[in-house]
PDB file of N, CA and C in Angstrom:
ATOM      1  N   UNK A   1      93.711 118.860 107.065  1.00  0.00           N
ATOM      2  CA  UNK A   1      94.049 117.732 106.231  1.00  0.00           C
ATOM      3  C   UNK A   1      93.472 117.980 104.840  1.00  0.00           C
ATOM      4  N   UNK A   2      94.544 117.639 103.622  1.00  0.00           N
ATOM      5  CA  UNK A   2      93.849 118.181 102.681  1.00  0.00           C
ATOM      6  C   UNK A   2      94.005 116.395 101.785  1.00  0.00           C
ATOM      7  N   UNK A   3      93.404 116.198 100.826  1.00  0.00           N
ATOM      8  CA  UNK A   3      93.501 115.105  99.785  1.00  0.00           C
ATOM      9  C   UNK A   3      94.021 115.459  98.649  1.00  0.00           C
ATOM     10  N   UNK A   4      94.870 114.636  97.826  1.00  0.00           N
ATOM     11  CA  UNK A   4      95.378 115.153  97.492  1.00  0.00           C
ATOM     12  C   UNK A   4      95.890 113.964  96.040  1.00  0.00           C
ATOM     13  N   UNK A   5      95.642 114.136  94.656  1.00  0.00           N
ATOM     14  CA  UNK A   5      96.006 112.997  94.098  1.00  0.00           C
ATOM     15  C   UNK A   5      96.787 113.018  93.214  1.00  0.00           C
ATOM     16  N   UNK A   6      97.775 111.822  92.400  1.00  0.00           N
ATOM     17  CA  UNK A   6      98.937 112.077  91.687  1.00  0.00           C
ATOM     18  C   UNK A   6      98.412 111.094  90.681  1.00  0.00           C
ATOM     19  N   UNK A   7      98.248 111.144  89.150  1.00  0.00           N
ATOM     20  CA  UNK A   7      97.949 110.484  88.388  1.00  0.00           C
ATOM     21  C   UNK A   7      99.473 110.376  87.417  1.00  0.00           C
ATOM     22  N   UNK A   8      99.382 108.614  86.352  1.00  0.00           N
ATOM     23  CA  UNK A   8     100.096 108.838  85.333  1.00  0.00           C
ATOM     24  C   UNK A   8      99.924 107.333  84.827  1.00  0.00           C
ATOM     25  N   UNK A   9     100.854 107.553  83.955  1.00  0.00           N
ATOM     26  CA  UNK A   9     100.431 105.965  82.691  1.00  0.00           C
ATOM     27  C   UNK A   9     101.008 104.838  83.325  1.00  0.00           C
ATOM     28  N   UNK A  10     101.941 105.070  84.403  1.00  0.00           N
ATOM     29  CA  UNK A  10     102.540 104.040  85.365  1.00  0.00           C
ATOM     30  C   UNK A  10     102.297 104.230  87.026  1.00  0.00           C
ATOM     31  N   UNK A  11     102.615 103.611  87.804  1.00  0.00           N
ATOM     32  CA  UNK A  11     102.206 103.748  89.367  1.00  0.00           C
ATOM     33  C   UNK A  11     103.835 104.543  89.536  1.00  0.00           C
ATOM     34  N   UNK A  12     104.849 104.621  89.065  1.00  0.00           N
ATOM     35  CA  UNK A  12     106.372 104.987  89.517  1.00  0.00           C
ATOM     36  C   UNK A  12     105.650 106.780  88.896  1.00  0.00           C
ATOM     37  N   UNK A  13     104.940 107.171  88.001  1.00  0.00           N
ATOM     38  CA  UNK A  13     105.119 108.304  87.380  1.00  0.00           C
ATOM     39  C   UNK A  13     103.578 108.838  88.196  1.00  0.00           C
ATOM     40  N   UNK A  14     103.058 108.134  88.696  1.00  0.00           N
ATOM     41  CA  UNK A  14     101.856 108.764  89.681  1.00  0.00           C
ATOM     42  C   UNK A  14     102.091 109.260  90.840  1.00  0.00           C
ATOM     43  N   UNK A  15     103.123 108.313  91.565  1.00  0.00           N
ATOM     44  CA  UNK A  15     103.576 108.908  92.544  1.00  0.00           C
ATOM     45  C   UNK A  15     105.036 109.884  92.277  1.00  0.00           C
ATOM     46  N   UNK A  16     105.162 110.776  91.076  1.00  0.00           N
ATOM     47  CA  UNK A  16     106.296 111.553  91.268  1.00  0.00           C
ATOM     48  C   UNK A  16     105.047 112.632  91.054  1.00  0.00           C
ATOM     49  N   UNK A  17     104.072 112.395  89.973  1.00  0.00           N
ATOM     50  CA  UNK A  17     102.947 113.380  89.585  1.00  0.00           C
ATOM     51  C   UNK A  17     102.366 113.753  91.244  1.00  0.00           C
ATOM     52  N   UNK A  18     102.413 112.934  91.997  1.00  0.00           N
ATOM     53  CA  UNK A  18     101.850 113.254  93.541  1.00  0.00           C
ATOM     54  C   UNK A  18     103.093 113.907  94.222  1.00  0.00           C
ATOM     55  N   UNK A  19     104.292 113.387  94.486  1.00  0.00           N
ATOM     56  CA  UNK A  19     105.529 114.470  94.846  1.00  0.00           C
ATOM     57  C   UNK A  19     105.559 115.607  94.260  1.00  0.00           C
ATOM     58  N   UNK A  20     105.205 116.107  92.997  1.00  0.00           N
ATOM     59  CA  UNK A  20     105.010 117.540  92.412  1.00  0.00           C
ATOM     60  C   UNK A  20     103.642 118.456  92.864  1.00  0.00           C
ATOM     61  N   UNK A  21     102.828 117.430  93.365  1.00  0.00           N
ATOM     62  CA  UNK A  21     101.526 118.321  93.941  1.00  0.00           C
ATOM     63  C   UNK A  21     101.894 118.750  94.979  1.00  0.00           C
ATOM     64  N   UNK A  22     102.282 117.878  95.909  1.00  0.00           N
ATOM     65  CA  UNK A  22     102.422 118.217  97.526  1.00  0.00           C
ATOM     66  C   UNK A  22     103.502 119.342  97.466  1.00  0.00           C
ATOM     67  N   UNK A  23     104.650 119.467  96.499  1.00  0.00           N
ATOM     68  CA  UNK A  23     105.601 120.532  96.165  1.00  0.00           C
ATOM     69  C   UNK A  23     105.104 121.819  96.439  1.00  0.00           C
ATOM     70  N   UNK A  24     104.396 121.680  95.291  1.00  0.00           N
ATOM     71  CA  UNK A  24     103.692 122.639  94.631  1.00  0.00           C
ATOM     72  C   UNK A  24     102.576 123.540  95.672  1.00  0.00           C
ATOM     73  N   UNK A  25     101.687 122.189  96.709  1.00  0.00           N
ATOM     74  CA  UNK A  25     100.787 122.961  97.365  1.00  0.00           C
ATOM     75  C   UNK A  25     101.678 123.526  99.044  1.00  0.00           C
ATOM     76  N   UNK A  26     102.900 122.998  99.326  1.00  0.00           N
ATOM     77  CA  UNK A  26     103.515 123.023 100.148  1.00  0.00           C
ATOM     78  C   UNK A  26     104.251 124.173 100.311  1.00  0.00           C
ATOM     79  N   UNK A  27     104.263 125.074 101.749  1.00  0.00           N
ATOM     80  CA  UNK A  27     104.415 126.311 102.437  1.00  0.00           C
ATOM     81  C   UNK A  27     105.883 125.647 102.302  1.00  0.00           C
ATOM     82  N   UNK A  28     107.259 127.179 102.027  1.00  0.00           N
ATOM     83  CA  UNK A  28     108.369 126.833 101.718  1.00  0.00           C
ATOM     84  C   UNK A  28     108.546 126.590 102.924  1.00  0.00           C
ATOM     85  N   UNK A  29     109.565 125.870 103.947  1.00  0.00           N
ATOM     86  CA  UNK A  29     110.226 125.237 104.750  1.00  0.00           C
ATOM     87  C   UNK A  29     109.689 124.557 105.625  1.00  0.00           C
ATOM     88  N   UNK A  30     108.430 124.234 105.442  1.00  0.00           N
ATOM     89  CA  UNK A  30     107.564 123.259 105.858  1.00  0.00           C
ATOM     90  C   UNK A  30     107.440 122.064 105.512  1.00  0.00           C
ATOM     91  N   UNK A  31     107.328 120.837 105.855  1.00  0.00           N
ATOM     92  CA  UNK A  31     107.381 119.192 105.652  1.00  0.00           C
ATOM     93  C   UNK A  31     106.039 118.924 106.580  1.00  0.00           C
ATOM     94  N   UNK A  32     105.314 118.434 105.099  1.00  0.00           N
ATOM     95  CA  UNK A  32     103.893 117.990 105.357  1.00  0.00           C
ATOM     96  C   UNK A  32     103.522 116.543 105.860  1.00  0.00           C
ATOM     97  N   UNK A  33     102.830 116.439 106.508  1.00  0.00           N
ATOM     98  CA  UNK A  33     102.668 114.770 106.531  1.00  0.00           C
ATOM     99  C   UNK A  33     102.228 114.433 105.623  1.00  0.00           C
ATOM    100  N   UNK A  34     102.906 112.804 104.906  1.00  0.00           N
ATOM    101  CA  UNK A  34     101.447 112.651 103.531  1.00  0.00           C
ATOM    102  C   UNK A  34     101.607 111.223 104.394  1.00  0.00           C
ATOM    103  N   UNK A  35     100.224 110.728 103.663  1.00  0.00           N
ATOM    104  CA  UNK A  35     100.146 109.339 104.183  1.00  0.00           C
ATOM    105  C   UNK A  35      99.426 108.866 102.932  1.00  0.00           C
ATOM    106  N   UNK A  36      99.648 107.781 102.436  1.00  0.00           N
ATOM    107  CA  UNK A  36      99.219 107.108 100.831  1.00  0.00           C
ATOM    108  C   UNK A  36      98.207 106.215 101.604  1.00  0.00           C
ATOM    109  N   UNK A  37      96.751 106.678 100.917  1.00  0.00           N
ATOM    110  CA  UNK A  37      95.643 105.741 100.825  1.00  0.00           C
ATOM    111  C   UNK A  37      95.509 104.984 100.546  1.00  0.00           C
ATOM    112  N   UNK A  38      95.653 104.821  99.137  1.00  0.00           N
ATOM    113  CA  UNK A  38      95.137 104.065  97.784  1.00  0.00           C
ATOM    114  C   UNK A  38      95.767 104.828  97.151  1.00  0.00           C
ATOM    115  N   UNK A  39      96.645 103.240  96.121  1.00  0.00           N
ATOM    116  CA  UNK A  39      96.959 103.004  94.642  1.00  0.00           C
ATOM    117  C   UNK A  39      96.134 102.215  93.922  1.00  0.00           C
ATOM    118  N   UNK A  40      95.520 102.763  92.671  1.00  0.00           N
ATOM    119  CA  UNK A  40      94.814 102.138  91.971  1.00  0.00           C
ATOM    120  C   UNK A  40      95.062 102.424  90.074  1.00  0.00           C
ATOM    121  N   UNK A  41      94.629 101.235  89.591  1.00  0.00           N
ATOM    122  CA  UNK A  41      94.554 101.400  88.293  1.00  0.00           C
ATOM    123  C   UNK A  41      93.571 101.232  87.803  1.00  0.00           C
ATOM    124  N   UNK A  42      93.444 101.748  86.476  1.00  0.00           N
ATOM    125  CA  UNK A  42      91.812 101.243  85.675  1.00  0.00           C
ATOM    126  C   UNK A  42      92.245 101.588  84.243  1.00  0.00           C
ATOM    127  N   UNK A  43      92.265 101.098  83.052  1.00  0.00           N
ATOM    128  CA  UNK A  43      92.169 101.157  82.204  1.00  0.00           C
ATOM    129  C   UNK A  43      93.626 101.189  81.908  1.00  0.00           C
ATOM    130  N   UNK A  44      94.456 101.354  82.597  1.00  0.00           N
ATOM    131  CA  UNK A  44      96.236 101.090  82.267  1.00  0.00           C
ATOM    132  C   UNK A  44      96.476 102.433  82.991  1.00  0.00           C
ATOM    133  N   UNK A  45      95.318 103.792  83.662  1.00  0.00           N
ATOM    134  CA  UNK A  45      95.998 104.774  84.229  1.00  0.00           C
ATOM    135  C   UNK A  45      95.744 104.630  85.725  1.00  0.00           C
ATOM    136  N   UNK A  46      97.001 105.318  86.188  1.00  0.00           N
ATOM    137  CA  UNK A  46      97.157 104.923  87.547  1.00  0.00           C
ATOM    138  C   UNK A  46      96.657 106.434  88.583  1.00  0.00           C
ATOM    139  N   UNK A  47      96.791 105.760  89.275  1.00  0.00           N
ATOM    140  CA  UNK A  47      96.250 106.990  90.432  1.00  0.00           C
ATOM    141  C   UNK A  47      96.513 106.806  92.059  1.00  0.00           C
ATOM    142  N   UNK A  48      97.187 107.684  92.754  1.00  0.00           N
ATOM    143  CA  UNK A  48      97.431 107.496  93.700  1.00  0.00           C
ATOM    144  C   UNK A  48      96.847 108.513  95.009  1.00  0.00           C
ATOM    145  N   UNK A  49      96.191 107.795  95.732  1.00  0.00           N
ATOM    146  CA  UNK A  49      95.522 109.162  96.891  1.00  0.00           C
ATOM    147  C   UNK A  49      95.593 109.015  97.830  1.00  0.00           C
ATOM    148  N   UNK A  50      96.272 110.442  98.667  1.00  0.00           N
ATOM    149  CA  UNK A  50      97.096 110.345  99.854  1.00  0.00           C
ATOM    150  C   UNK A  50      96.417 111.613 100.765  1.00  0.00           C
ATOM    151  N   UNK A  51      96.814 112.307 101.968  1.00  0.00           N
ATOM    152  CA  UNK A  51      96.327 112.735 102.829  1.00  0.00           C
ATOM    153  C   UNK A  51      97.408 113.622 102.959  1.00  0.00           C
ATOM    154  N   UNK A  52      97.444 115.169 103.037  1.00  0.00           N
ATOM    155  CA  UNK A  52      98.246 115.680 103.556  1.00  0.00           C
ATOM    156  C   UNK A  52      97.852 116.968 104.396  1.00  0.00           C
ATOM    157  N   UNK A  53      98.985 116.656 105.635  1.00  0.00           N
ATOM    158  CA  UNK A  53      98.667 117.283 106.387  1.00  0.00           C
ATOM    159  C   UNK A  53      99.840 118.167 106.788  1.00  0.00           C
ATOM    160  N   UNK A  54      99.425 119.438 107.017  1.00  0.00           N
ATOM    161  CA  UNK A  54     100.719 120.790 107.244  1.00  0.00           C
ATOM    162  C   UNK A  54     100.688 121.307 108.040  1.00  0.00           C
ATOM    163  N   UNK A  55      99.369 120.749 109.056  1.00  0.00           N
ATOM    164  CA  UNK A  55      99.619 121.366 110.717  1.00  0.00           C
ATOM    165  C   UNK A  55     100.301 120.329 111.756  1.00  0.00           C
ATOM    166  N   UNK A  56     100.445 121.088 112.710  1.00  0.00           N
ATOM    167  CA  UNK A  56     101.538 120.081 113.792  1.00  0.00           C
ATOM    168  C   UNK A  56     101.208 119.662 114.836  1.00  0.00           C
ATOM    169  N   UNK A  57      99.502 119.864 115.048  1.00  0.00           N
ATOM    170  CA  UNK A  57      98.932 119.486 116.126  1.00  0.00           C
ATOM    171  C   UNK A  57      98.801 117.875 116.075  1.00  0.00           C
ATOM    172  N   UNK A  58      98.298 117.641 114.627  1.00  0.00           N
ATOM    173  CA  UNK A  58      98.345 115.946 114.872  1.00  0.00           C
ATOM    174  C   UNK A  58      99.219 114.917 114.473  1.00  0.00           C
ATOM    175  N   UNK A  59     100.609 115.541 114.319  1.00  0.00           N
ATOM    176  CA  UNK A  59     101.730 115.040 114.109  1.00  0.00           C
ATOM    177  C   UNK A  59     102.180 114.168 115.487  1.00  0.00           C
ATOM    178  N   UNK A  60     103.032 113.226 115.110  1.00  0.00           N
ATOM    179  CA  UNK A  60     103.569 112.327 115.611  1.00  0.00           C
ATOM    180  C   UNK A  60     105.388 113.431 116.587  1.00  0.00           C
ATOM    181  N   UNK A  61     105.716 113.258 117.450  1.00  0.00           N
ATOM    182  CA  UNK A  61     107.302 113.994 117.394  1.00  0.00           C
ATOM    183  C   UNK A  61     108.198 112.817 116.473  1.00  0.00           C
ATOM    184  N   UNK A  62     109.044 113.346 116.519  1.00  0.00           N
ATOM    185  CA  UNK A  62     110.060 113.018 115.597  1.00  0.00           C
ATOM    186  C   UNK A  62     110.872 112.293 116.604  1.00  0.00           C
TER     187      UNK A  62
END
């Protein structure tokens, strides 16, 4: 399980800044679990922190 966070000047542009991480840290044809912690703001910037996970032992079946 890794953590994993998406920042931006809005909560809609934090969580695309977080869809480009998990992209980015994500093995090609693999689908990670994410699970969203916490959304938070402070000062007008946003931040979103989620959990992702890329093994399949503690996955749910489909």
């Amino acid at each position: 399980m890794t953590f994993i966070v998406g920042t931006g000047p809005t909560e809609l542009h934090a969580h695309i800044d977080l869809d480009h991480r998990i992209a980015a840290t994500s093995q090609h044809g693999s689908t990670p679990a994410v699970t969203v912690l916490d959304v938070t703001c402070s000062d007008g910037h946003w931040a979103v922190l989620a959990t992702l996970n890329t093994g399949t032992k503690d996955r749910e079946p489909r």
